[in-house]
Protein backbone atom coordinates (compact mmCIF):
# COMPACT_ATOMS: atom_id res chain seq x y z
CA UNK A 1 11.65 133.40 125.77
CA UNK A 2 11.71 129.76 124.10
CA UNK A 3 13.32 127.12 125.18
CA UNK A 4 15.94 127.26 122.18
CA UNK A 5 16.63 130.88 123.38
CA UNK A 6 17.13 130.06 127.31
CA UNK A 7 19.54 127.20 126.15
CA UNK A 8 22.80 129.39 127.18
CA UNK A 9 21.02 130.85 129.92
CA UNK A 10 20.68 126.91 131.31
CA UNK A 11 23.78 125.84 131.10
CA UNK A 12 25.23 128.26 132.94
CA UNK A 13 22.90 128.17 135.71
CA UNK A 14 23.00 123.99 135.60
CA UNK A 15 26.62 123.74 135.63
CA UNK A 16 27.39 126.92 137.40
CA UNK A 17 30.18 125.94 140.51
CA UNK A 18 33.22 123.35 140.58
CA UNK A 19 33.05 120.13 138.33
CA UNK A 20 34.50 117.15 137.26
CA UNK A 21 32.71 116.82 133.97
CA UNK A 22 33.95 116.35 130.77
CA UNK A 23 33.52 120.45 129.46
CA UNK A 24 31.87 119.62 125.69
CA UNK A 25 29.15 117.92 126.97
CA UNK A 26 27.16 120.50 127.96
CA UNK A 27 27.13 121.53 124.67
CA UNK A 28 25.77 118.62 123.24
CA UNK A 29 22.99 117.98 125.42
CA UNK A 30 21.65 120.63 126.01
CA UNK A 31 17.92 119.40 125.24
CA UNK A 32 18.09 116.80 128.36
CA UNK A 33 19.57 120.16 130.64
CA UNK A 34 16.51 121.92 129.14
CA UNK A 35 14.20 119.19 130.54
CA UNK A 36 15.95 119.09 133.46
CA UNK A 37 14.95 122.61 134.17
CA UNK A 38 11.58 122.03 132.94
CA UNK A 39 11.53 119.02 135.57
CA UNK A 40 10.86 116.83 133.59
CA UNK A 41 11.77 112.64 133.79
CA UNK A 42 13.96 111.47 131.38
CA UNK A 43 15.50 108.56 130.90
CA UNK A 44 18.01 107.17 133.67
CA UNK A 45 16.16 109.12 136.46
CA UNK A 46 15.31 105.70 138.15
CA UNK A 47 17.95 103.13 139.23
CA UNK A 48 17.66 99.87 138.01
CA UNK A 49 19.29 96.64 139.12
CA UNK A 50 19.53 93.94 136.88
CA UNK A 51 20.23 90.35 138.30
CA UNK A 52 21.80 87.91 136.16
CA UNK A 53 22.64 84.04 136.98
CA UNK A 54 26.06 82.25 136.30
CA UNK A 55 24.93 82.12 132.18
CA UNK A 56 24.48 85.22 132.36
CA UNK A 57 20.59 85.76 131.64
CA UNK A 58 18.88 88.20 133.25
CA UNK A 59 16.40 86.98 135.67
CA UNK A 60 15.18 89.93 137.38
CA UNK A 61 15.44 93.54 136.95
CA UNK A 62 15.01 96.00 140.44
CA UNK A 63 13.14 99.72 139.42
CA UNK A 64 13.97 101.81 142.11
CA UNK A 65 12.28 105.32 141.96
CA UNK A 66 14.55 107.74 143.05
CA UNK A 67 13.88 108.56 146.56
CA UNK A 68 12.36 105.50 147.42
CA UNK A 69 13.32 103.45 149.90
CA UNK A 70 13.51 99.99 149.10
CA UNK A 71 15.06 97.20 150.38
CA UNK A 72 16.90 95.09 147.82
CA UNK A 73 16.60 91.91 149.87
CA UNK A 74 12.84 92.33 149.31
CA UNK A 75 13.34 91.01 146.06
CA UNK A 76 12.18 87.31 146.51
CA UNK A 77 15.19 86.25 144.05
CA UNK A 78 18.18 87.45 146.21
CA UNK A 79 15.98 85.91 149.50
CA UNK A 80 16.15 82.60 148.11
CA UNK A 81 19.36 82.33 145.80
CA UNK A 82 22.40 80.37 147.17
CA UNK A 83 25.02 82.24 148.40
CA UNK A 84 27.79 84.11 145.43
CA UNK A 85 25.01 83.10 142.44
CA UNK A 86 23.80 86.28 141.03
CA UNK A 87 25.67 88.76 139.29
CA UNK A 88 24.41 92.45 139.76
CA UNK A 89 24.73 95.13 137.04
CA UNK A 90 24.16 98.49 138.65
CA UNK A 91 24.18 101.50 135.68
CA UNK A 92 25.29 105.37 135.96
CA UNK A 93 23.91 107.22 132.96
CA UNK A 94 23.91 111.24 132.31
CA UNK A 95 25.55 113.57 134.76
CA UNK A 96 26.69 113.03 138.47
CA UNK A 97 24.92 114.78 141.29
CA UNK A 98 24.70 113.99 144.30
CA UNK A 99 21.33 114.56 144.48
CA UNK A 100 18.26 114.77 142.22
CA UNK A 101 17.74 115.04 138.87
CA UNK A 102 19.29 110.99 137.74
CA UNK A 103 19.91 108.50 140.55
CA UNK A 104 22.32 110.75 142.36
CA UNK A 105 25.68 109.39 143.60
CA UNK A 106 24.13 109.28 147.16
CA UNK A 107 21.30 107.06 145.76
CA UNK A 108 23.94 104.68 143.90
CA UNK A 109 26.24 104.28 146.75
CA UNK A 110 23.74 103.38 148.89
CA UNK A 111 22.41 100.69 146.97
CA UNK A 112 25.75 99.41 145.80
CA UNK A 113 26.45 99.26 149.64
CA UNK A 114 22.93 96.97 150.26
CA UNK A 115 24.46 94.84 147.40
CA UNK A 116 27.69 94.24 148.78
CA UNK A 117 26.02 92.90 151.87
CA UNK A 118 23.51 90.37 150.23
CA UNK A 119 25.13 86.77 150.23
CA UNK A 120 23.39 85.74 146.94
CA UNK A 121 25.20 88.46 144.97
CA UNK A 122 29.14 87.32 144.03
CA UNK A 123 29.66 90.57 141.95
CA UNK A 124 28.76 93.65 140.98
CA UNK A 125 29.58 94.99 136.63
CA UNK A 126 28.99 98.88 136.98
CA UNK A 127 28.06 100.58 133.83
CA UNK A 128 29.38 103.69 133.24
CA UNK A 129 28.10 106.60 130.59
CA UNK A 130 28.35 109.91 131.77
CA UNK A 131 30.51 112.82 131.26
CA UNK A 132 30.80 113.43 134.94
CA UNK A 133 29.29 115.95 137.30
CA UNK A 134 29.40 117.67 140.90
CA UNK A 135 32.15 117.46 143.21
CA UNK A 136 29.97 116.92 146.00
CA UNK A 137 29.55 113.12 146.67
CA UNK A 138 31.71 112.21 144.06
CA UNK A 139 34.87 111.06 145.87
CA UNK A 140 32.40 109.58 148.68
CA UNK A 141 31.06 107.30 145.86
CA UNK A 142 34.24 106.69 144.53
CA UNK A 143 35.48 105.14 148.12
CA UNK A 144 31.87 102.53 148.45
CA UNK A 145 32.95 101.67 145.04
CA UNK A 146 36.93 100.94 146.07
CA UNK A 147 35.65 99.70 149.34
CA UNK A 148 33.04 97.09 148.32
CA UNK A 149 33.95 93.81 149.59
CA UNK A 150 32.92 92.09 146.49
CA UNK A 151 34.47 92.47 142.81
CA UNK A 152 33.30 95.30 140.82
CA UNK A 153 33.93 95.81 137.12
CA UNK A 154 33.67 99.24 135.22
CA UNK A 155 32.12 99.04 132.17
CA UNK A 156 32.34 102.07 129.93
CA UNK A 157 29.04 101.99 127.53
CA UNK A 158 29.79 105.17 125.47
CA UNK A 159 32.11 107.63 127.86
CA UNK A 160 33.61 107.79 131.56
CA UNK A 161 34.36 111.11 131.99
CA UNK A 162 35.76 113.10 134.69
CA UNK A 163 33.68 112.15 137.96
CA UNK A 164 32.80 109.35 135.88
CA UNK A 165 36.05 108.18 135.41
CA UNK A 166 37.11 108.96 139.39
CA UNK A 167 34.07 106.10 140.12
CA UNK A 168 35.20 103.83 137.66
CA UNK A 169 38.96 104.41 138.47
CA UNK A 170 37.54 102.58 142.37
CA UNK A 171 36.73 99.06 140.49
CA UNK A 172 39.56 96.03 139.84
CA UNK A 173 39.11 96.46 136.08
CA UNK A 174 37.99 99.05 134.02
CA UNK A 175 36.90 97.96 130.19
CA UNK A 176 35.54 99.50 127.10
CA UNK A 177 32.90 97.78 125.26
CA UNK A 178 33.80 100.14 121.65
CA UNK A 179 36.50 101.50 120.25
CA UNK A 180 34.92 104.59 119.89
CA UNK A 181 33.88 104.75 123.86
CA UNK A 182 35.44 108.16 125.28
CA UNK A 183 37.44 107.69 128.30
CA UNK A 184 39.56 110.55 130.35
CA UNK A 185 38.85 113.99 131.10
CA UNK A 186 40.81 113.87 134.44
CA UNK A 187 40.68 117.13 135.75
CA UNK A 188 38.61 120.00 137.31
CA UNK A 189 36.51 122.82 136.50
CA UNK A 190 34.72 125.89 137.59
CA UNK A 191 31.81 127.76 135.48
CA UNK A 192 30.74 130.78 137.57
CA UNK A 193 27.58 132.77 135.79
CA UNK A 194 27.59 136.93 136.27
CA UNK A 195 24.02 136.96 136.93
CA UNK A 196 24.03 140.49 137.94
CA UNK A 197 25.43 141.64 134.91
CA UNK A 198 22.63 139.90 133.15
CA UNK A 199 20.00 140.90 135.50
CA UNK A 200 21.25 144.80 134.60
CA UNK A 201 21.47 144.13 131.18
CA UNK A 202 17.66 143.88 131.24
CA UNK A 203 17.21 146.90 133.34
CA UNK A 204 16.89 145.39 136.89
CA UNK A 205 19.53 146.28 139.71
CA UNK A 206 20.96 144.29 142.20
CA UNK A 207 23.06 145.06 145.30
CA UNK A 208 24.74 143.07 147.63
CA UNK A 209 25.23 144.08 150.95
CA UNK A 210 28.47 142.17 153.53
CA UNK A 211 28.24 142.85 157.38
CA UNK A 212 31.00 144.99 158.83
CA UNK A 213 33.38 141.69 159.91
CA UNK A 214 32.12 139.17 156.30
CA UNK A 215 34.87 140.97 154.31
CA UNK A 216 36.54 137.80 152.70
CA UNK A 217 32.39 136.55 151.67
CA UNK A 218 32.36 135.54 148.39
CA UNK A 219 36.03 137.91 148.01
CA UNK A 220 37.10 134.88 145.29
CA UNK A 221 33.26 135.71 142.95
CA UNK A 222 33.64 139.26 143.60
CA UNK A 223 37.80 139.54 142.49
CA UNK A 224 36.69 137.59 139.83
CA UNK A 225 33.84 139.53 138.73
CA UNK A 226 35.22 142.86 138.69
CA UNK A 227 38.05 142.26 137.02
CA UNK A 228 35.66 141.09 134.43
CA UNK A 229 37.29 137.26 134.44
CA UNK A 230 40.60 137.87 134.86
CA UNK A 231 41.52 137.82 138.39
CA UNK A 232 41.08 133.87 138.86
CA UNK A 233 44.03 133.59 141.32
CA UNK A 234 41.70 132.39 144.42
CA UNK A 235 39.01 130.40 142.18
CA UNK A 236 41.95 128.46 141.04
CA UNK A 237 43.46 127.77 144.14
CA UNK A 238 40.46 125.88 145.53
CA UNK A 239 40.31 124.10 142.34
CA UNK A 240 43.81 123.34 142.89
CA UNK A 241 42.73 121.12 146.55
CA UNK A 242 39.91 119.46 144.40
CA UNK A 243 42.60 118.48 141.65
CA UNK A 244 45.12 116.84 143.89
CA UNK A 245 42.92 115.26 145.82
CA UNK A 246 41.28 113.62 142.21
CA UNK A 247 44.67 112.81 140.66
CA UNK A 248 46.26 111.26 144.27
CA UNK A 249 42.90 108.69 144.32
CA UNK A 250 43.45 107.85 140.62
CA UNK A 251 47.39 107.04 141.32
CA UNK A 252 47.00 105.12 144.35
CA UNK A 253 44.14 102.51 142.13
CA UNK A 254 46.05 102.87 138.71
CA UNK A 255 49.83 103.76 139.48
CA UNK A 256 50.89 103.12 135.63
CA UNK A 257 48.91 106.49 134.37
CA UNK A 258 51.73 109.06 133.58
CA UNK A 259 50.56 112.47 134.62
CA UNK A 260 50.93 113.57 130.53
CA UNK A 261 47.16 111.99 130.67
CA UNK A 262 45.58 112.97 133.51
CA UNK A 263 45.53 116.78 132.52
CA UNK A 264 42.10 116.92 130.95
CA UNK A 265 42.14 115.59 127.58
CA UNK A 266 39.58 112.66 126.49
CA UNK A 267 40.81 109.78 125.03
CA UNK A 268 39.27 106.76 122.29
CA UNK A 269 39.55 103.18 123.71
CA UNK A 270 42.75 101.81 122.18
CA UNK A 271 44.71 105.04 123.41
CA UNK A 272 43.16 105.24 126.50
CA UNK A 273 44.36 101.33 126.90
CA UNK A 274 47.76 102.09 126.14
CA UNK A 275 47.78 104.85 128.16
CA UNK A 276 46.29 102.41 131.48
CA UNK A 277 43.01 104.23 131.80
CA UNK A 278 41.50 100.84 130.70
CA UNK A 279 42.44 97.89 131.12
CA UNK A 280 40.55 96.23 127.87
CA UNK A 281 38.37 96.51 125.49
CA UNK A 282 35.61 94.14 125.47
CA UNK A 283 32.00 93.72 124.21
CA UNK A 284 29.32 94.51 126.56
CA UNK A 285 27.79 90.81 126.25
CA UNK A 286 30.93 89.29 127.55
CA UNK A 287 31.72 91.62 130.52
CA UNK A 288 29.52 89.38 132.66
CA UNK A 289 31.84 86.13 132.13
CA UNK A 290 34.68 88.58 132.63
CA UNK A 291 33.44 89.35 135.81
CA UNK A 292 33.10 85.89 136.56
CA UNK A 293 36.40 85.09 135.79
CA UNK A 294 37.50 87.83 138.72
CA UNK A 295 34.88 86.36 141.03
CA UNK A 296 36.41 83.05 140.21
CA UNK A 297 40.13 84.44 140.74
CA UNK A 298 39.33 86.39 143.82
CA UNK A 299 40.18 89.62 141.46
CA UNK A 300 38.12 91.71 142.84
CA UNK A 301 37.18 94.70 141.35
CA UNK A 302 36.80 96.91 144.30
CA UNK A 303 40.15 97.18 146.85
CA UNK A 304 40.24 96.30 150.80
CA UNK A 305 40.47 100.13 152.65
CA UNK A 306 42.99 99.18 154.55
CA UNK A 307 45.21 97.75 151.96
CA UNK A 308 44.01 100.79 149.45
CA UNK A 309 45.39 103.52 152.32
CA UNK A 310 48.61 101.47 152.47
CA UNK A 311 48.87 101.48 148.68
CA UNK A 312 48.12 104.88 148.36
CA UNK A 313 51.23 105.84 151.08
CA UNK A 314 53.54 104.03 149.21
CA UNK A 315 52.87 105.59 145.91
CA UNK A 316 52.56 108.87 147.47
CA UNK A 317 56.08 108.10 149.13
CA UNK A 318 57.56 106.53 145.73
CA UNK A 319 56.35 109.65 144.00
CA UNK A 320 57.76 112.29 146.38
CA UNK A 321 61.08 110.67 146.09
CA UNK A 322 61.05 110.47 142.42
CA UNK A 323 59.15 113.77 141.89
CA UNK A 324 60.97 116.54 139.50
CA UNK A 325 61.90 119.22 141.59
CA UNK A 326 59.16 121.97 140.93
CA UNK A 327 59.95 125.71 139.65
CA UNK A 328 60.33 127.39 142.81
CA UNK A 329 62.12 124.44 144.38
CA UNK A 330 65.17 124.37 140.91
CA UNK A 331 64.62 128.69 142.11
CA UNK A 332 65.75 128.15 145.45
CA UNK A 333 68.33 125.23 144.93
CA UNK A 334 70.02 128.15 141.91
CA UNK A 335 70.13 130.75 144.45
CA UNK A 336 71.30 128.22 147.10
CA UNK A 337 74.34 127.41 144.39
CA UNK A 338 74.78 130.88 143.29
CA UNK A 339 75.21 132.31 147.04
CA UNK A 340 78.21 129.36 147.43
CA UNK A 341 79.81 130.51 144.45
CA UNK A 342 79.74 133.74 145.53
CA UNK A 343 81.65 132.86 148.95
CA UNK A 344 84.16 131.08 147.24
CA UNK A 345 84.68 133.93 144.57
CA UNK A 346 85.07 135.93 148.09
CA UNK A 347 87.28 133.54 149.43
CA UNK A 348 89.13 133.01 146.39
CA UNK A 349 89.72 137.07 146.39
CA UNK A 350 91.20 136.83 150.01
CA UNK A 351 93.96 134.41 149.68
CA UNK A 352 95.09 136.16 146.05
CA UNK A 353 95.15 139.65 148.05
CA UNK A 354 97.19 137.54 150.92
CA UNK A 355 99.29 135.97 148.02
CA UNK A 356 100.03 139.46 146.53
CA UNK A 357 101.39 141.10 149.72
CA UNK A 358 103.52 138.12 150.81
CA UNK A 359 105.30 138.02 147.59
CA UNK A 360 105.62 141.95 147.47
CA UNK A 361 107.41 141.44 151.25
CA UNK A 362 109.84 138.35 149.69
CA UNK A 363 110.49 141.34 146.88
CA UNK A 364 111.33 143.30 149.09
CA UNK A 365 113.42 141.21 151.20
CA UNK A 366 115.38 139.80 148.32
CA UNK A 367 116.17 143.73 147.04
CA UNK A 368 117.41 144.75 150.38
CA UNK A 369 119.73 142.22 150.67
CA UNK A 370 121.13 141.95 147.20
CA UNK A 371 122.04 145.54 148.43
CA UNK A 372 124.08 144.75 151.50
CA UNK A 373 125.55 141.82 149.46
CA UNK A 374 126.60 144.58 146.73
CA UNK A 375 127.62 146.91 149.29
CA UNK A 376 130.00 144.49 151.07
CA UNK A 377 131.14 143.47 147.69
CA UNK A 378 133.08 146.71 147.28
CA UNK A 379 135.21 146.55 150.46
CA UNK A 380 138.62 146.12 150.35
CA UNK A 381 140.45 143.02 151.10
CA UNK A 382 142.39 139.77 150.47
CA UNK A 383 139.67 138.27 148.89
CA UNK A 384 140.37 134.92 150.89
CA UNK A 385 137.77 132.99 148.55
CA UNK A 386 140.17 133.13 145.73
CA UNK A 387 143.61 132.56 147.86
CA UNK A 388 141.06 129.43 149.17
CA UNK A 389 140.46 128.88 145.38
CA UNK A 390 144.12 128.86 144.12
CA UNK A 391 144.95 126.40 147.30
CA UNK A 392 142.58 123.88 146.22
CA UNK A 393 143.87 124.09 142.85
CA UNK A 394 147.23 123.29 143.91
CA UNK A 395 145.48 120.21 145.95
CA UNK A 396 144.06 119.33 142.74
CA UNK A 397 147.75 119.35 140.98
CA UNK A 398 149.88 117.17 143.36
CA UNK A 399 149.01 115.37 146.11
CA UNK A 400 151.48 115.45 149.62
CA UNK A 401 152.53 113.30 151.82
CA UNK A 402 152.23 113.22 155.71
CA UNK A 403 155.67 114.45 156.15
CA UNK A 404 155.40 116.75 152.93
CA UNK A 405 152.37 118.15 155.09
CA UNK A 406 154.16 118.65 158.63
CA UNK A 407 156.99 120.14 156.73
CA UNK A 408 154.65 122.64 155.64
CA UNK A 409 153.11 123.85 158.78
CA UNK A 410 154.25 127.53 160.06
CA UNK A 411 155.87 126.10 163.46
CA UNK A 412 158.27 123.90 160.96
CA UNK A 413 158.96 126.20 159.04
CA UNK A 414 159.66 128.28 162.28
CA UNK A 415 161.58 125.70 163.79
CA UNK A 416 164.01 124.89 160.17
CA UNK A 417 164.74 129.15 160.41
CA UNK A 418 166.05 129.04 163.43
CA UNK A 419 168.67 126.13 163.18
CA UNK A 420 166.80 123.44 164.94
């Protein structure tokens, strides 16, 4: 087969597993992942430090094979400096790993550590071009680089993608040098290769045998795989873990990114600068007095651990409070509501049944006794009300006097009848 024709084959083997890489690229370069396979150097495999004094020229550049060991302090220009007079430019180009193929995150963070320690060096400008890579070592990178004592500044020389961007998100400032520089990607990805299905599509068998008690081995590849793609449920649930852990780092360095931009999409410098994945745009030949200026200012460009943590717990805490309920959370509140309501409905119900039977007993009441009243109505008698009535009419007429009034009374009258 040519090398045209294993292309496909390539990049799924290459990029096969979890990543935080920007998903087109892959696509783009596929000749460098083709000499990568081929083992092959190509350009960006070493590390090199460049050491530049306060004007900025360059005075000596540091080739460090990969896998070498070499001390930086060897160099005879950082032995004999003065202390905080040479500005270090360390470079990521091409894909993350954490080990092999470029300078491997391991490599980097090592060296940017040895840096950080050498009294001669004030600063450090990282330059960034890479679409991202593994999740291994990434995040342990991304802490030397947020940890360094010393000001670091990110500068994006074509794109920071993905892991790319989680290193540069570590440093004080982050700038673009173009306004066509590519920043974002902020997410995470899984490409998982069905070998076996290509293996038997060329006629050769392969079996895969799990002891009695390795049952959940490899369950999330297999679900996946014989559904034929579709069952994802458990691949995407440790991608989930990856995710949050990417997205809380980024928040606790950069609070003012809205979540809107931190779901995967790549942005051009002057969005991405509105947006505060950037913090400016500036040409690559002035990023060194820029970085300077933060020396100067006590900017720096990487973040104390101990103050970072605290920052982090505070906009973790800020967040939580401020957080929009989630789906199942607005679920359980509307059944919370829902079951209230119903209890009061209940409730309600109760006391309109209790209602109804006490004003069917004052119904009642009021019937029976209109009844009696009726009933005792129709009695015979002197109907004293109205002799009571006519008296008071008579009041009403004339008024007596006091011995109008004792002339009146029956033992008077009693008294007048019988002579006395």
């Amino acid at each position: 087969m040519t090398q045209s024709s294993l292309i496909p084959f390539i990049i799924a083997r290459v990029f096969s597993g979890e990543w935080l890489i920007e998903p087109s690229w892959p696509l783009f370069n596929a000749d460098q992942l083709a000499r990568i396979e081929e083992g092959k150097r190509i350009t960006g495999r070493n590390l090199s430090v460049s050491l530049s004094d306060p004007s900025g020229e360059t005075i000596e550049t540091i080739l460090l094979a990969e896998g070498k060991s070499q001390s930086i302090s060897e160099s005879g220009v950082l032995a004999k400096a003065p202390a905080n007079s040479i500005q270090a430019t360390v470079s990521y180009i091409g894909p993350v790993y954490k080990y092999g193929y470029y300078s491997g995150s391991k490599v980097i963070g090592s060296y940017l550590q040895l840096l950080a320690k050498e009294k001669a060096v004030s600063s450090i400008r990282l330059i960034l071009d890479s679409p991202g890579g593994e999740v291994a070592g990434t995040r342990e990178l991304y802490q030397v680089i947020a940890g360094s004592p010393k000001p670091v500044l990110a500068v994006v020389d074509g794109l920071m993608a993905s892991a790319a961007y989680y290193l540069g998100s570590g440093a004080g400032r982050v700038v673009a040098t173009q306004p066509t520089d590519r920043i974002g990607s902020i997410g995470t990805m899984c490409t998982v290769a069905d070998i076996i299905g290509f293996y038997r599509s060329i006629g050769l068998d392969i079996y895969q045998v799990f002891a009695p008690d390795s049952t959940e081995k490899g369950a999330d590849i297999r679900k996946l795989f014989e559904s034929k793609g579709k069952d994802t449920a458990a691949i995407e649930a440790s991608l989930k873990v990856i995710n949050d852990q990417f997205l809380a780092d980024v928040r606790a360095v950069r609070p003012s990114i809205k979540d809107e931009s931190m779901k995967g999409a790549v942005y051009y410098s002057t969005e991405a600068q509105s947006r505060g994945l950037i913090d400016d745009i500036v040409p690559l030949g002035q990023t060194l007095s820029l970085l300077a200026d933060m020396q100067n200012t006590q900017s720096k460009s990487t973040h104390n651990m101990s103050l970072f943590s605290k920052i982090k717990a505070l906009v973790q805490e800020e967040e939580a409070q401020s957080a929009e309920p989630t789906a199942e959370e607005q679920l359980t509140q509307a059944q919370s509501d829902l079951t209230e309501t119903k209890n009061k409905l209940t409730q309600a119900e109760a006391d309109l049944t209790a209602a109804q039977a006490t004003i069917q007993t004052l119904t009642s009441d009021r019937d029976e006794w209109r009844e009696k009243a009726e009933t005792y109505g129709e009695q015979p008698g002197e109907m004293p009300t109205k002799v009571k009535a006519a008296a008071d009419k008579n009041d009403e007429k004339e008024e007596k006097t006091l011995e109008q009034i004792l002339a009146d009374l029956p033992s008077e009258r009693a008294a007048a009848a019988a002579g006395y």
